[in-house]
N, C-alpha and C. Protein backbone atom coordinates (compact mmCIF):
# COMPACT_ATOMS: atom_id res chain seq x y z
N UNK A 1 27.68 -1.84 -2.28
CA UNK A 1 26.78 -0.97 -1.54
C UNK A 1 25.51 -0.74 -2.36
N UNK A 2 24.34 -1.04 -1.53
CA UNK A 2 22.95 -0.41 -2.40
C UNK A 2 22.49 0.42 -2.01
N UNK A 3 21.53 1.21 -2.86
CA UNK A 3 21.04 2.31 -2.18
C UNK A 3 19.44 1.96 -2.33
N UNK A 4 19.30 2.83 -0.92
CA UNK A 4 17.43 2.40 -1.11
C UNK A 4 16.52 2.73 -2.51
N UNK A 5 15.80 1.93 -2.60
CA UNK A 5 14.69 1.99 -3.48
C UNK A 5 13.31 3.05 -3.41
N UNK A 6 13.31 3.64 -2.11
CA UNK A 6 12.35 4.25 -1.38
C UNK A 6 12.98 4.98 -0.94
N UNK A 7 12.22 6.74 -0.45
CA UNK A 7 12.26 7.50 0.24
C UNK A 7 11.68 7.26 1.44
N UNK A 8 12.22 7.55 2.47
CA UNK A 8 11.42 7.61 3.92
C UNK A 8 10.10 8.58 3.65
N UNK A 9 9.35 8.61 4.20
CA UNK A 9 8.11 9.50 4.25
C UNK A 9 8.32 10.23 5.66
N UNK A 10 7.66 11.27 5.07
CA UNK A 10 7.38 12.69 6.28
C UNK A 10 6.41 12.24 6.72
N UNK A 11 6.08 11.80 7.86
CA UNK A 11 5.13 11.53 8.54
C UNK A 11 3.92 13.26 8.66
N UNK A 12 4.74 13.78 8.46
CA UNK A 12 3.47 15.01 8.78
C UNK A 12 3.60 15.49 7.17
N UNK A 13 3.51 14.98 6.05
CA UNK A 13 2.97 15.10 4.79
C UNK A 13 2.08 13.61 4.28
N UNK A 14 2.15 13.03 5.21
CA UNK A 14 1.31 11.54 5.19
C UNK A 14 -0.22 11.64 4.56
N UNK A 15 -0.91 11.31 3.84
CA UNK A 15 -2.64 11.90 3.54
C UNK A 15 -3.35 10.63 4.07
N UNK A 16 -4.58 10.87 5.00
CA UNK A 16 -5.54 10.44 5.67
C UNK A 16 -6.66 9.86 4.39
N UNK A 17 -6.12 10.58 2.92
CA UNK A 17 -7.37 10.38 2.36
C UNK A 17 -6.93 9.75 1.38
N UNK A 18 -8.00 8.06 0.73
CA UNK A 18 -7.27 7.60 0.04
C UNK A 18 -7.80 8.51 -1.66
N UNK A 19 -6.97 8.17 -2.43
CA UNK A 19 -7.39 8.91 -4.07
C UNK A 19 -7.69 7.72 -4.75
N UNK A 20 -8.72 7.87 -5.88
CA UNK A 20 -9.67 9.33 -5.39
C UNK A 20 -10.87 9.00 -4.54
N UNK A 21 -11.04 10.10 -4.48
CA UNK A 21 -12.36 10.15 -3.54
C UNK A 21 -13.56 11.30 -3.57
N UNK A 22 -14.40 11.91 -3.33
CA UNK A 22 -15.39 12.06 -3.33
C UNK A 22 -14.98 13.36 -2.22
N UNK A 23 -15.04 14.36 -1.95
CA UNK A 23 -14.13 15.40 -1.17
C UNK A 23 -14.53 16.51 -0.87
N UNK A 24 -15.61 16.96 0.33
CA UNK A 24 -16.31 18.13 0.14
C UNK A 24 -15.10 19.75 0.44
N UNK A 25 -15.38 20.72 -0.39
CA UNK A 25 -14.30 21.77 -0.29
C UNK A 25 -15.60 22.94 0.18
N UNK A 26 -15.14 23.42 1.17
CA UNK A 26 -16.24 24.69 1.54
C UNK A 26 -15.56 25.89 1.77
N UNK A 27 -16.54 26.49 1.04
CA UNK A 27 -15.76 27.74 0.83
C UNK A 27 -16.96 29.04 1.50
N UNK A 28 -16.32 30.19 1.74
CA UNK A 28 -17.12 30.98 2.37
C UNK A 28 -16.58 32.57 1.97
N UNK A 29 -17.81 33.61 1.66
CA UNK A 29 -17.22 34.67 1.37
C UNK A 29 -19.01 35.53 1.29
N UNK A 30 -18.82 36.81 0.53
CA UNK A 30 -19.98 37.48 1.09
C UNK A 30 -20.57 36.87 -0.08
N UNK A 31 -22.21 37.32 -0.10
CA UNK A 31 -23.47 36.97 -0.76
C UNK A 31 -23.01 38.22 -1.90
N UNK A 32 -22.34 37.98 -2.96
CA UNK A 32 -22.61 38.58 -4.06
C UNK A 32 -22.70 38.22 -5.75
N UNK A 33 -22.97 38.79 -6.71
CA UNK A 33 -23.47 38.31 -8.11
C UNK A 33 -22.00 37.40 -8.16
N UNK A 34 -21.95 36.52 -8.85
CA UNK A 34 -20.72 36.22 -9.43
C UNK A 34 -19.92 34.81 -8.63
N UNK A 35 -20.40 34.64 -7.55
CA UNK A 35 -19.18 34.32 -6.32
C UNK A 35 -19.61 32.91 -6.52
N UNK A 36 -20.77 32.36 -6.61
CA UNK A 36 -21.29 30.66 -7.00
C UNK A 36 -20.50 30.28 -7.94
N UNK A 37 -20.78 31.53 -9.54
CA UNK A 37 -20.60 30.74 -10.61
C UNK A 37 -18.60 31.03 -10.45
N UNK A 38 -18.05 31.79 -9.89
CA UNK A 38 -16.38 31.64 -9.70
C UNK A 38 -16.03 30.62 -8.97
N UNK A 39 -16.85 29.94 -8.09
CA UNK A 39 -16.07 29.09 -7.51
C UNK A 39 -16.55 27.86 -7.79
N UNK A 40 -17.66 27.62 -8.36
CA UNK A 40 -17.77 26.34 -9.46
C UNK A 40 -16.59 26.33 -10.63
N UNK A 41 -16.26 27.40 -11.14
CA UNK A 41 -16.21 27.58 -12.28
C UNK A 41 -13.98 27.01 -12.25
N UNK A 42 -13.80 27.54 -10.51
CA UNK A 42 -12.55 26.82 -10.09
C UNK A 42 -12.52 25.19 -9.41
N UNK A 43 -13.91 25.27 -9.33
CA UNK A 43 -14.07 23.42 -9.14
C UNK A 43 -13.54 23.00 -10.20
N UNK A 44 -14.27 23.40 -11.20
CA UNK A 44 -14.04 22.19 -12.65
C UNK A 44 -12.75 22.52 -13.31
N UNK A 45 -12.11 23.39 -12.80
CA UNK A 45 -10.57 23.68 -13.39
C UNK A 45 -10.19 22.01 -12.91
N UNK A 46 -10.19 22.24 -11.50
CA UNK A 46 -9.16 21.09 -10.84
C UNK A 46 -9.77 19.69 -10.97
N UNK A 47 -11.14 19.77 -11.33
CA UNK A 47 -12.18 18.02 -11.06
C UNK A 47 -12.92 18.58 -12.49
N UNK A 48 -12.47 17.81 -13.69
CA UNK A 48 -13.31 17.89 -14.66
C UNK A 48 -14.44 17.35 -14.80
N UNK A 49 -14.62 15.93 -13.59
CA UNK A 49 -16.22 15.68 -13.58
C UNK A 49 -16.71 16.53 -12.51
N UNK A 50 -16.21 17.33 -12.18
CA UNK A 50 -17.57 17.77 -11.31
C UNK A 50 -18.42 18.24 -11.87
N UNK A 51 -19.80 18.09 -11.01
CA UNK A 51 -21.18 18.58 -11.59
C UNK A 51 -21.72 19.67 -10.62
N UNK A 52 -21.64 21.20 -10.97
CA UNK A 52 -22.30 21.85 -10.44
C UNK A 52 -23.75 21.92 -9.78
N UNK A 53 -24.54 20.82 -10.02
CA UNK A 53 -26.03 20.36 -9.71
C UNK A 53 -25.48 19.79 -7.73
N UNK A 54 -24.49 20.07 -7.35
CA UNK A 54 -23.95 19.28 -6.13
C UNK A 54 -23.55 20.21 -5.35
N UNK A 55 -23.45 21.35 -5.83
CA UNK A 55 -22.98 22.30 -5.06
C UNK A 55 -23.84 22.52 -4.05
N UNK A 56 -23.67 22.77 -2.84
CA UNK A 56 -24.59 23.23 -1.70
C UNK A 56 -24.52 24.91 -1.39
N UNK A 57 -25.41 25.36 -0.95
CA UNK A 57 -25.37 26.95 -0.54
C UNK A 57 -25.99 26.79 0.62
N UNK A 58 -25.44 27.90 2.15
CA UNK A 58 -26.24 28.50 2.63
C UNK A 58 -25.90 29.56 3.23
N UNK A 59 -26.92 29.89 3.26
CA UNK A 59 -27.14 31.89 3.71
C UNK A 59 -26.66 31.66 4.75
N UNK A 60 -25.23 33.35 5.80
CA UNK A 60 -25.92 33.16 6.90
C UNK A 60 -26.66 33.94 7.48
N UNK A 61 -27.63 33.86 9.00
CA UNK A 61 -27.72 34.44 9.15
C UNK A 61 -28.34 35.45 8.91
N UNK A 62 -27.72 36.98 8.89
CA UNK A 62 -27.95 38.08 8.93
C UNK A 62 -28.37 38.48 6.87
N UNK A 63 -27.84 37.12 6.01
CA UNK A 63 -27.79 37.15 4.72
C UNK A 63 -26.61 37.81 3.82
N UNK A 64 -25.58 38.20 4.85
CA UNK A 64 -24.43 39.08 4.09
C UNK A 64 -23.23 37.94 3.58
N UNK A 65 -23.54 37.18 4.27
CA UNK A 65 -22.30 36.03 3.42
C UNK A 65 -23.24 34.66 2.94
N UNK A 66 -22.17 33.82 2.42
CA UNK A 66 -22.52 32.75 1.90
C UNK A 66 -21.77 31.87 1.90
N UNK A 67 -22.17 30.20 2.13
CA UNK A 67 -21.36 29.28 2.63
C UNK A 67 -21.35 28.01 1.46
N UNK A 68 -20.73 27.54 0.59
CA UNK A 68 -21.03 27.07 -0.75
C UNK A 68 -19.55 25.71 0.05
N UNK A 69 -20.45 24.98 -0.66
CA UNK A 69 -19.93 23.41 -0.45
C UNK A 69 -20.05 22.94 -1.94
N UNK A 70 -18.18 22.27 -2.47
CA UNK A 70 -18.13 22.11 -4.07
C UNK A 70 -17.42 20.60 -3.22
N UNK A 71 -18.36 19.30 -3.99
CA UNK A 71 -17.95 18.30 -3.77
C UNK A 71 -17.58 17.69 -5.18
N UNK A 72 -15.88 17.69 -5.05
CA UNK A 72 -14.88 17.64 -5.86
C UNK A 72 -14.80 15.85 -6.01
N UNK A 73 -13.95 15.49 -6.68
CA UNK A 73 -12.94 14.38 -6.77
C UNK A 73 -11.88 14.75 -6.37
N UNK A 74 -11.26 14.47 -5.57
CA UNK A 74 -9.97 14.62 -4.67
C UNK A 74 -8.92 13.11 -5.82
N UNK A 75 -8.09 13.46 -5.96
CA UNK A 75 -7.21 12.53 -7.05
C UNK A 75 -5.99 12.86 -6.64
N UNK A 76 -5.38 13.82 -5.90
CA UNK A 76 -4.19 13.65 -5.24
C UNK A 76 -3.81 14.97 -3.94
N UNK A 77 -3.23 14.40 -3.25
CA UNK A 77 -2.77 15.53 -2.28
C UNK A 77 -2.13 17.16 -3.00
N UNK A 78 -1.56 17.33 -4.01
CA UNK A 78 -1.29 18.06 -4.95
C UNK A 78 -2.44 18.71 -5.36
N UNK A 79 -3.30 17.77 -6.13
CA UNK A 79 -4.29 18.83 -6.26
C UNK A 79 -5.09 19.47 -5.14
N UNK A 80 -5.42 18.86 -4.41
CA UNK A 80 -5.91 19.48 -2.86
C UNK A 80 -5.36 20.77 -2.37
N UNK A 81 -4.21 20.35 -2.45
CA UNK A 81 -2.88 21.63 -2.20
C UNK A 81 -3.27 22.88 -2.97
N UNK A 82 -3.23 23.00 -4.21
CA UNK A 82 -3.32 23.62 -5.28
C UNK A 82 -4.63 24.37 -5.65
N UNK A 83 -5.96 23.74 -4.97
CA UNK A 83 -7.43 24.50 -4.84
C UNK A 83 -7.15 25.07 -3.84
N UNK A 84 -6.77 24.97 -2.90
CA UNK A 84 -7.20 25.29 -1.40
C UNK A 84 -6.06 26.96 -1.94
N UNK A 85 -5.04 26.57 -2.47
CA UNK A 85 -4.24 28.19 -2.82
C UNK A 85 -4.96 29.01 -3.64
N UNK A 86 -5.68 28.38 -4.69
CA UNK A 86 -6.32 28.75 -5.52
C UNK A 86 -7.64 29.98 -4.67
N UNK A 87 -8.39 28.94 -4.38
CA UNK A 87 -9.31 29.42 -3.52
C UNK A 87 -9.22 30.38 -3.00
N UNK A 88 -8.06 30.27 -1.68
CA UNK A 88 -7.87 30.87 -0.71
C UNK A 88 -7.30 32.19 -1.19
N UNK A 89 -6.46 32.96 -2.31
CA UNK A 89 -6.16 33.92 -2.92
C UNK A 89 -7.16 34.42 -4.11
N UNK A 90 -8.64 34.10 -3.94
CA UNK A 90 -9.37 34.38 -4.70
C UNK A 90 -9.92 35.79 -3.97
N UNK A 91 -10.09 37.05 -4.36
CA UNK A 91 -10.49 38.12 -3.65
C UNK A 91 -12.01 38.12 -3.22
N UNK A 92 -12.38 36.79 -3.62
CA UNK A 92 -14.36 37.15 -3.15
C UNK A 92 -13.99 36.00 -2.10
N UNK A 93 -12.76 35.26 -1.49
CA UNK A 93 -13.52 34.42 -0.73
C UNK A 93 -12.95 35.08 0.71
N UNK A 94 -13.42 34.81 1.58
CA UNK A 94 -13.13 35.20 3.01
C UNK A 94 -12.51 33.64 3.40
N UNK A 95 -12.36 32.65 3.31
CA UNK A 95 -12.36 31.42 4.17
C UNK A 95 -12.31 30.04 3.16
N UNK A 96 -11.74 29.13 3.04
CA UNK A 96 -11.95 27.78 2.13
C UNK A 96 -11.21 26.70 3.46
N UNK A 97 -12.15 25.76 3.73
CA UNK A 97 -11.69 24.62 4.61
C UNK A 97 -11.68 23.66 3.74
């Protein structure tokens, strides 16, 4: 008797994206001191090349929030996983897609 060499795959843990890649992470929360350089500052935890010179900002609106785009290196579904928790339990952000 043999046993497989392979696991079947979960089709609904499958990734669309190949690694690595180039990976915009947007994040959104209000317009205050601090909130750019924290969430750059959790880019380069997870993507040691990232370059903060890439980051995008924009106001909205009314000027009370802010919409910041950190284009990462994506290098595995794991790490993806792992910003987006990061992020998302950060108390300045309202939102990370």
């Amino acid at each position: 008797m043999t046993t497989p060499t392979t696991e079947p795959t979960d089709p609904g843990k499958e990734s669309l994206i190949e690694y690595p890649s180039l990976f915009p992470i947007k994040v959104m929360g209000e317009k205050v001191d601090g909130f750019v350089h924290a969430m750059t500052a959790i880019a380069a935890q997870f993507d040691p090349s990232f370059d903060a010179s890439t980051v995008e900002l924009r106001e909205s609106k009314g000027g009370k929030y802010l919409g910041i785009t950190l284009p990462i290196t994506a290098t595995s579904r794991e790490q993806l996983d792992e910003l987006y928790r990061t992020l998302s339990t950060h108390p300045m952000v309202k939102m990370a897609l």
